[in-house]
Protein backbone atom coordinates (compact mmCIF):
# COMPACT_ATOMS: atom_id res chain seq x y z
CA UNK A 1 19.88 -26.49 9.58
CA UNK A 2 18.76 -27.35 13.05
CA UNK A 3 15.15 -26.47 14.14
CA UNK A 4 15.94 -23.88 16.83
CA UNK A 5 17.83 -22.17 13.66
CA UNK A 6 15.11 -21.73 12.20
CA UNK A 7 12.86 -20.17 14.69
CA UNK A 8 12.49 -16.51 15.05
CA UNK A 9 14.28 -14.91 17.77
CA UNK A 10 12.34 -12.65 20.16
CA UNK A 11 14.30 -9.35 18.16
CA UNK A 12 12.17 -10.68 14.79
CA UNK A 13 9.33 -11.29 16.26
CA UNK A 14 9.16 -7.98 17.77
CA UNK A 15 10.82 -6.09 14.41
CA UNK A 16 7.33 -8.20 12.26
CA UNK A 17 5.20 -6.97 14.89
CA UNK A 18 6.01 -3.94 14.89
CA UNK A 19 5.84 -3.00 11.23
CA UNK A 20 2.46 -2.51 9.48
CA UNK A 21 1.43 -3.11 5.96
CA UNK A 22 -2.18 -2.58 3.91
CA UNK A 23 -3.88 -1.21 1.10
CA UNK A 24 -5.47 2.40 1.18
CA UNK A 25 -8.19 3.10 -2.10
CA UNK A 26 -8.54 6.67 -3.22
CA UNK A 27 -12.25 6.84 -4.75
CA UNK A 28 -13.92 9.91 -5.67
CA UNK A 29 -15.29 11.24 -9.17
CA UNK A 30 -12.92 11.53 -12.20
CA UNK A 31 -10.92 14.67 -11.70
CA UNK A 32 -11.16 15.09 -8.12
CA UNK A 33 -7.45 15.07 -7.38
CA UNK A 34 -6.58 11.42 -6.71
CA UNK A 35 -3.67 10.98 -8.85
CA UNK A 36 -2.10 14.25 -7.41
CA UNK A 37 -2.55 12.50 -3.59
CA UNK A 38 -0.87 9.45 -4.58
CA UNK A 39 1.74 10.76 -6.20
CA UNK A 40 1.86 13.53 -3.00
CA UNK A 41 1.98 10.30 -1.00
CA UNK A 42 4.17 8.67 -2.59
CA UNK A 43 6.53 11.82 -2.97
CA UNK A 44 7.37 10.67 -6.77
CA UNK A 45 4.95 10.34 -9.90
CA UNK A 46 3.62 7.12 -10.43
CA UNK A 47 0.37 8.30 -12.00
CA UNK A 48 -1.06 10.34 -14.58
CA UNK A 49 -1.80 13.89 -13.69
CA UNK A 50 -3.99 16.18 -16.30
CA UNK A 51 -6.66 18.35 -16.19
CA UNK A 52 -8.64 15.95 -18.44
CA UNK A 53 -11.15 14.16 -16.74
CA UNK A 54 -11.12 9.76 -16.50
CA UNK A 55 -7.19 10.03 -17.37
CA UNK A 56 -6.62 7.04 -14.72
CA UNK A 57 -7.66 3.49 -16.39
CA UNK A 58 -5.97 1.23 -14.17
CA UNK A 59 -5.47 0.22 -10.03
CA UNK A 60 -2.66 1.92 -9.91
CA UNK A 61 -0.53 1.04 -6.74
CA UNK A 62 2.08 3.76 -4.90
CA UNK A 63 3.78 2.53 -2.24
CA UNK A 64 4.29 4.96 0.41
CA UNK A 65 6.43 4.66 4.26
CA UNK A 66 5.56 6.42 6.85
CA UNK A 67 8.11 5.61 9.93
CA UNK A 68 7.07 1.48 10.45
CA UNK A 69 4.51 1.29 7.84
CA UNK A 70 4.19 0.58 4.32
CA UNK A 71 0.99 2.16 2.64
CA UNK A 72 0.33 1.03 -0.50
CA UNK A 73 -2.42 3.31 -2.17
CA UNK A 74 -4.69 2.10 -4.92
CA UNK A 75 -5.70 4.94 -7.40
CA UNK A 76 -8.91 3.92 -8.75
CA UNK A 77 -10.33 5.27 -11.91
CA UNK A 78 -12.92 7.96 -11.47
CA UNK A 79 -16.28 6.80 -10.78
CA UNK A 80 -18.42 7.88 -13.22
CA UNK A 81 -21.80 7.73 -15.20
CA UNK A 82 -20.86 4.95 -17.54
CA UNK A 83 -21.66 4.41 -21.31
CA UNK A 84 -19.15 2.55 -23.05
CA UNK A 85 -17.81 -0.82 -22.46
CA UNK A 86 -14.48 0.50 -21.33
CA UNK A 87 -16.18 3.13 -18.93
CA UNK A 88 -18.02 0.34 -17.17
CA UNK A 89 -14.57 -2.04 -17.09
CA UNK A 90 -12.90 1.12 -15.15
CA UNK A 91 -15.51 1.84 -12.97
CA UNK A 92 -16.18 -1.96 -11.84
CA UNK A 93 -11.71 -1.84 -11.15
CA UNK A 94 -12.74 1.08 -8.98
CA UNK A 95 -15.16 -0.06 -6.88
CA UNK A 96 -12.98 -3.14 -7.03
CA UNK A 97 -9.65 -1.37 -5.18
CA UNK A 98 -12.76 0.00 -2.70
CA UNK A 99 -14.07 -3.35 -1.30
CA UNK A 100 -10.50 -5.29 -1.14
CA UNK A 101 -8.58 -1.79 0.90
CA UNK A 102 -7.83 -1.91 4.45
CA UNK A 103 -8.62 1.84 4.89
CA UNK A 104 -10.73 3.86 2.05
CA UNK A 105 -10.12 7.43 0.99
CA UNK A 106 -13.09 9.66 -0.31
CA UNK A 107 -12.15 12.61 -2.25
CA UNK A 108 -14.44 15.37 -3.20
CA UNK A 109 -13.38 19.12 -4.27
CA UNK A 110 -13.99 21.70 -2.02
CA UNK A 111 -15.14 24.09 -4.72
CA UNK A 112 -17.82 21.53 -6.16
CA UNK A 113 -19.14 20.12 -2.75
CA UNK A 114 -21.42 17.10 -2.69
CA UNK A 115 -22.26 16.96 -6.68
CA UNK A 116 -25.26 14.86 -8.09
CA UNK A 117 -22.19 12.36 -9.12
CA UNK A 118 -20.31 12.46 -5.18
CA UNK A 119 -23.69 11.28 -3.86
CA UNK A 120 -23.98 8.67 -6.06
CA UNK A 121 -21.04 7.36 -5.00
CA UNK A 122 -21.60 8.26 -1.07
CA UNK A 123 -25.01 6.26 -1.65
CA UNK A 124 -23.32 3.34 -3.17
CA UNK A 125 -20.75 3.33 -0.18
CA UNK A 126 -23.33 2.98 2.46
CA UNK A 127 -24.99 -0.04 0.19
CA UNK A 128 -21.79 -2.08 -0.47
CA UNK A 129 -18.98 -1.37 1.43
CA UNK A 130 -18.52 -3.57 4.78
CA UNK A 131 -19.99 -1.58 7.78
CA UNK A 132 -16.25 -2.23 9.84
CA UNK A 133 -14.33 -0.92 6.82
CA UNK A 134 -13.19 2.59 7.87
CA UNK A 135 -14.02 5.37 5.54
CA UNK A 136 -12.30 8.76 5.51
CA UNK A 137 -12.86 12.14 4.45
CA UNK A 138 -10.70 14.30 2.35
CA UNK A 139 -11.90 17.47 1.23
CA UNK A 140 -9.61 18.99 -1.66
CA UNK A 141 -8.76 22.13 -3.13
CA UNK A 142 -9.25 23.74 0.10
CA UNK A 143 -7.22 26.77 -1.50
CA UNK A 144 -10.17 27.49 -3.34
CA UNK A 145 -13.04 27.75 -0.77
CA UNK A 146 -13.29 30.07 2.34
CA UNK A 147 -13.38 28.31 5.44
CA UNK A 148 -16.63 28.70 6.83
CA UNK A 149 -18.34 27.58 3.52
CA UNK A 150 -15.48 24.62 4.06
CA UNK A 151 -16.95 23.72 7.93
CA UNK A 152 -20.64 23.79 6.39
CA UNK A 153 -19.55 21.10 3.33
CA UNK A 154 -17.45 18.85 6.06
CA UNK A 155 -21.07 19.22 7.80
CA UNK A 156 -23.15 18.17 5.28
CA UNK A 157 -20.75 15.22 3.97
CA UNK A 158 -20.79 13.62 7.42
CA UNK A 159 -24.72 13.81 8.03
CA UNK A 160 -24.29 12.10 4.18
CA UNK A 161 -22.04 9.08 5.25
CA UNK A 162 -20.94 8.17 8.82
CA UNK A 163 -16.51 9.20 8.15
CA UNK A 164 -14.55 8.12 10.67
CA UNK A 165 -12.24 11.22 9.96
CA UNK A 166 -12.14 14.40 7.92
CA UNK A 167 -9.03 16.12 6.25
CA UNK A 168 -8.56 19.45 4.62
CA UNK A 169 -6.24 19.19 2.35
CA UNK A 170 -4.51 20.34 -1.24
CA UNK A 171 -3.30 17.44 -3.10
CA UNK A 172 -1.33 19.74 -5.29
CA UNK A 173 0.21 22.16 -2.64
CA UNK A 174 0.50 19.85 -0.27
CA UNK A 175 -1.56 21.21 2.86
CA UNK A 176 -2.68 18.35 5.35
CA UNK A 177 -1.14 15.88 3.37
CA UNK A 178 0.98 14.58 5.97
CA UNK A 179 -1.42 14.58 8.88
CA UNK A 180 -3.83 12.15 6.69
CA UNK A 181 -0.32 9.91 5.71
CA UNK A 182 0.47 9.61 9.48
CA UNK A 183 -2.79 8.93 10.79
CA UNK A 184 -3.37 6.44 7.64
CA UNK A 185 0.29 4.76 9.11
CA UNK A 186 -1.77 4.36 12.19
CA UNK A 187 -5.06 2.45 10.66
CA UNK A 188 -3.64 -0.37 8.72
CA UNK A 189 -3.00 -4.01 10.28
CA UNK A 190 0.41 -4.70 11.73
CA UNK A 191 2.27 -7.02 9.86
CA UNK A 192 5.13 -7.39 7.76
CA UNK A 193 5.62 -5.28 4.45
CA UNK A 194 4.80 -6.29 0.97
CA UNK A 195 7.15 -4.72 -1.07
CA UNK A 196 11.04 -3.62 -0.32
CA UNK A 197 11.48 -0.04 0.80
CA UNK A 198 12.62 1.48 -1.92
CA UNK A 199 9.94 0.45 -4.31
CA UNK A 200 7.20 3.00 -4.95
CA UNK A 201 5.04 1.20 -7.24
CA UNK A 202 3.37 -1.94 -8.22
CA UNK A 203 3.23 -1.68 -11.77
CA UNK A 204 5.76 -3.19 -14.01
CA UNK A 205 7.94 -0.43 -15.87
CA UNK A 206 6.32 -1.67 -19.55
CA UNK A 207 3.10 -0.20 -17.99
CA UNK A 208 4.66 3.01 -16.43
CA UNK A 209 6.34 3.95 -19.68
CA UNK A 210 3.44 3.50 -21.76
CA UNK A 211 0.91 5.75 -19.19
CA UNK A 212 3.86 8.29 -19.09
CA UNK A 213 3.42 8.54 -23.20
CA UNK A 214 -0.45 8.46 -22.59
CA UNK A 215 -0.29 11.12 -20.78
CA UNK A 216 1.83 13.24 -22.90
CA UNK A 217 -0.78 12.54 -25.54
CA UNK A 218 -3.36 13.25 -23.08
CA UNK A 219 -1.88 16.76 -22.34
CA UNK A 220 -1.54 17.43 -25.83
CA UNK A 221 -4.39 16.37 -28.26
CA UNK A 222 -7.32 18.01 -28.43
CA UNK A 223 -10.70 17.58 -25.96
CA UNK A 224 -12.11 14.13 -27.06
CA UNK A 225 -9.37 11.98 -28.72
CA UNK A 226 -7.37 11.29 -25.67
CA UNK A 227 -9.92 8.80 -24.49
CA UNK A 228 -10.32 7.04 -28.12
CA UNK A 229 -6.86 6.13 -27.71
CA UNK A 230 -4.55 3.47 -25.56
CA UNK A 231 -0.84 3.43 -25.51
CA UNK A 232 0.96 -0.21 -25.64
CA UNK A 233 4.68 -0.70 -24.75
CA UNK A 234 5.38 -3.45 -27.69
CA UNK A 235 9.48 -3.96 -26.81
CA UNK A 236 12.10 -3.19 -23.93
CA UNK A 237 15.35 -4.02 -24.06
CA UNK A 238 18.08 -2.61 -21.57
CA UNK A 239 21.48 -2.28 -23.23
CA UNK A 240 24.96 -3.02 -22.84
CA UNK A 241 25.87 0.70 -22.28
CA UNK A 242 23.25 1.11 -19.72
CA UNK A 243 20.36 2.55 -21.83
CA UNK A 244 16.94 0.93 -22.87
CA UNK A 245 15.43 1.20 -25.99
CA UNK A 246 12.03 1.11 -25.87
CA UNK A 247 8.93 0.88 -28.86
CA UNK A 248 5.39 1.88 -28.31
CA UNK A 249 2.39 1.65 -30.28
CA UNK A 250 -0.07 4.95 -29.99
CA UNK A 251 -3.52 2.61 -30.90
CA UNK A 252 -6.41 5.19 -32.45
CA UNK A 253 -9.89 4.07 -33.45
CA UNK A 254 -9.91 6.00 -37.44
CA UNK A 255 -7.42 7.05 -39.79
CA UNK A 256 -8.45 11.05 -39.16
CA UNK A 257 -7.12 10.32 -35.30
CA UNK A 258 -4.04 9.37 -36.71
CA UNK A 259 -3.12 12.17 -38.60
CA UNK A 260 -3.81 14.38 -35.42
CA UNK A 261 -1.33 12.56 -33.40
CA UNK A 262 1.29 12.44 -36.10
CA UNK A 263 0.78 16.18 -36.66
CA UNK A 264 1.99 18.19 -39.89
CA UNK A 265 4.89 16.33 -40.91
CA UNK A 266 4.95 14.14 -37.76
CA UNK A 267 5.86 17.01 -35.60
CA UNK A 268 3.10 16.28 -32.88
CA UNK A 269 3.79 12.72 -32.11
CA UNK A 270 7.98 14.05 -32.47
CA UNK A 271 7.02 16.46 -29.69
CA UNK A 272 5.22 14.16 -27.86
CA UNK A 273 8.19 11.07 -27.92
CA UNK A 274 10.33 14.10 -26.89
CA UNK A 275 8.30 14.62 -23.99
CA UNK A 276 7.86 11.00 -23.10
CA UNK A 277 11.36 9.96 -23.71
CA UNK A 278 12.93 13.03 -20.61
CA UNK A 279 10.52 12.12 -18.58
CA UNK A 280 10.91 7.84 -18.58
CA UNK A 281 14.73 8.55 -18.58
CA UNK A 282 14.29 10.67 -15.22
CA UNK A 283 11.84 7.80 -13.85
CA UNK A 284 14.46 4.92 -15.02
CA UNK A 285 17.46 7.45 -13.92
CA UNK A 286 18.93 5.87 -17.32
CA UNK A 287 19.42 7.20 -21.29
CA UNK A 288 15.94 5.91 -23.02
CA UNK A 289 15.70 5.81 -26.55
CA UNK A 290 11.82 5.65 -27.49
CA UNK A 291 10.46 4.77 -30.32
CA UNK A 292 6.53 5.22 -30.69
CA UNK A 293 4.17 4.34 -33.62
CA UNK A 294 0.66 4.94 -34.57
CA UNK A 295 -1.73 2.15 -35.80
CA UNK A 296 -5.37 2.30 -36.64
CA UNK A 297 -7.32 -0.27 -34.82
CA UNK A 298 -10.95 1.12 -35.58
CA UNK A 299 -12.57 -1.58 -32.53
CA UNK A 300 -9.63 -1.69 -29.69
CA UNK A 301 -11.88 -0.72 -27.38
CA UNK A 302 -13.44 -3.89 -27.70
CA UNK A 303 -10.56 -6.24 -27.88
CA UNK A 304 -9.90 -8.32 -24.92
CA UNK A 305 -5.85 -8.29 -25.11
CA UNK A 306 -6.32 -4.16 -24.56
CA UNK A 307 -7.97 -4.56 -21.72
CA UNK A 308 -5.55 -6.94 -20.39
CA UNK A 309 -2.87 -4.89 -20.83
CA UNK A 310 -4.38 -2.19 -19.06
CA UNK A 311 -5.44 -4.66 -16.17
CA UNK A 312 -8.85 -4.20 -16.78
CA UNK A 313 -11.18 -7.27 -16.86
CA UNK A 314 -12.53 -8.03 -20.43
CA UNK A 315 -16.78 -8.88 -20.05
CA UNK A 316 -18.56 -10.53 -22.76
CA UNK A 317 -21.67 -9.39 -23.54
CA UNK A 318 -20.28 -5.41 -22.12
CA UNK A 319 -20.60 -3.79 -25.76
């Protein structure tokens, strides 16, 4: 191939220039709404959505287009008051996705306002975030919360931190959504994209299936043993007939956990692979068969391959 083959012609040049690409964080405390705006964003669910609090352990990234531009939106886990080892592993990813996004999204609810735990996190902002990186507002729940008192919290939030914009919005019902997308579009670098189209997420399907069963777990178990437990997808294989089977492993921390999420006569965790299994299929547009067990592992929190699989760094010393 010659050398004037190989350079760009003025249409490529033009078409690279003219597409943009970077990385948007969603930070706020646990709760606050961010899974519901990336998978808003996104327009498909990509992450976990309960009313459970610190449901999100891992960067998750959505990949969203908006006319020339490919946003790609890191859900950070909640950021939180920390007391365990794996509390301080998903804050630290958090505030990770923060300092390495183009463009940083801080949620609050509109019915809780500035809460001991949003200043926290307003105050660690102003101390470690670069002072170029742009920081915008996005007030949720606005459904909730009459507009005045709405004005006076925008107020207050921007004599807390200097935003460079501020959005009303409802994750969930989708109010403002698109008018934060679009002018999002219009903040990160031109450049070329970093993922096809058609692809809405950077996490491998292994990973997707196995937060899609956590969650089902998460939705139904009782108040404290969702977060004593971690879901592992052990084996995929896609089929000649054009299904996948695929086994999980439900890892609990004492034998009494186990029984609850095997239920009387295993009708819980039945319920629960039932659950699971529709909703993977749909995601995969494919027949899954899904196979899940549960194992006692009385210290996973502290084993290093967990955290890798969740994509969580491992610390010594973190206990």
């Amino acid at each position: 191939m010659t050398d004037a083959a190989q350079t760009p012609t003025p249409e490529q040049i033009a078409a690279a220039q003219a597409t943009r690409a970077g990385f948007v964080a969603l930070i706020g405390e646990p709760n606050a709404g961010k899974s519901t705006l990336l998978n808003r964003m996104v327009g498909a669910k990509v992450s976990i959505v309960t009313h459970k609090v610190q449901t999100t352990r891992t960067r998750i990234r959505g990949v969203a287009m908006e006319g020339a531009a490919q946003i790609v939106f890191v859900d950070t886990p909640g950021i939180f008051r920390t007391k365990r080892r794996l509390d301080r592993a998903m804050v630290k990813a958090a505030w990770g996705g923060a300092t390495d996004a183009d463009v940083i999204v801080f949620l609050i609810e509109a019915h809780r306002g500035l809460t001991e735990g949003a200043q926290s996190i307003v105050d660690r902002m102003r101390d470690e975030l670069p002072k170029d990186r742009p920081v915008a507002l996005a007030i949720n729940k606005i459904d909730r919360v009459k507009a005045d008192v709405l004005l006076a919290m925008a107020e207050k939030l921007n004599e807390a931190y200097p935003f460079v914009k501020t959005f009303m919005i409802s994750a969930e019902k989708g109010y403002g959504v698109q008018d934060l997308r679009s002018w999002l579009a219009g903040q990160i670098p031109a450049g070329p994209w970093f993922y096809p189209e058609d692809q809405i997420a950077d996490l491998p399907m292994r990973m997707i299936a196995a937060e899609i069963t956590r969650e089902k777990l998460t939705l139904r178990l009782h108040e404290e043993l969702p977060y004593q437990l971690t879901v592992e997808t052990e084996a995929w294989q896609d089929k000649k007939d054009g299904s996948t089977r695929i086994d999980q492993i439900v890892y609990v921390g004492r034998d009494g956990h186990k029984g609850i999420v095997l239920g009387n006569k295993g009708e819980t965790i039945k319920a629960i692979g039932q659950s699971a299994r529709a909703e993977i299929s749909e995601f995969l547009d494919r027949t899954v068969h899904l196979f899940l067990q549960v194992k006692v592992r009385p210290n996973w929190e502290n084993e290093p391959e967990r955290y890798s699989e969740m994509g969580l760094e491992y610390k010594d010393g973190d206990a």
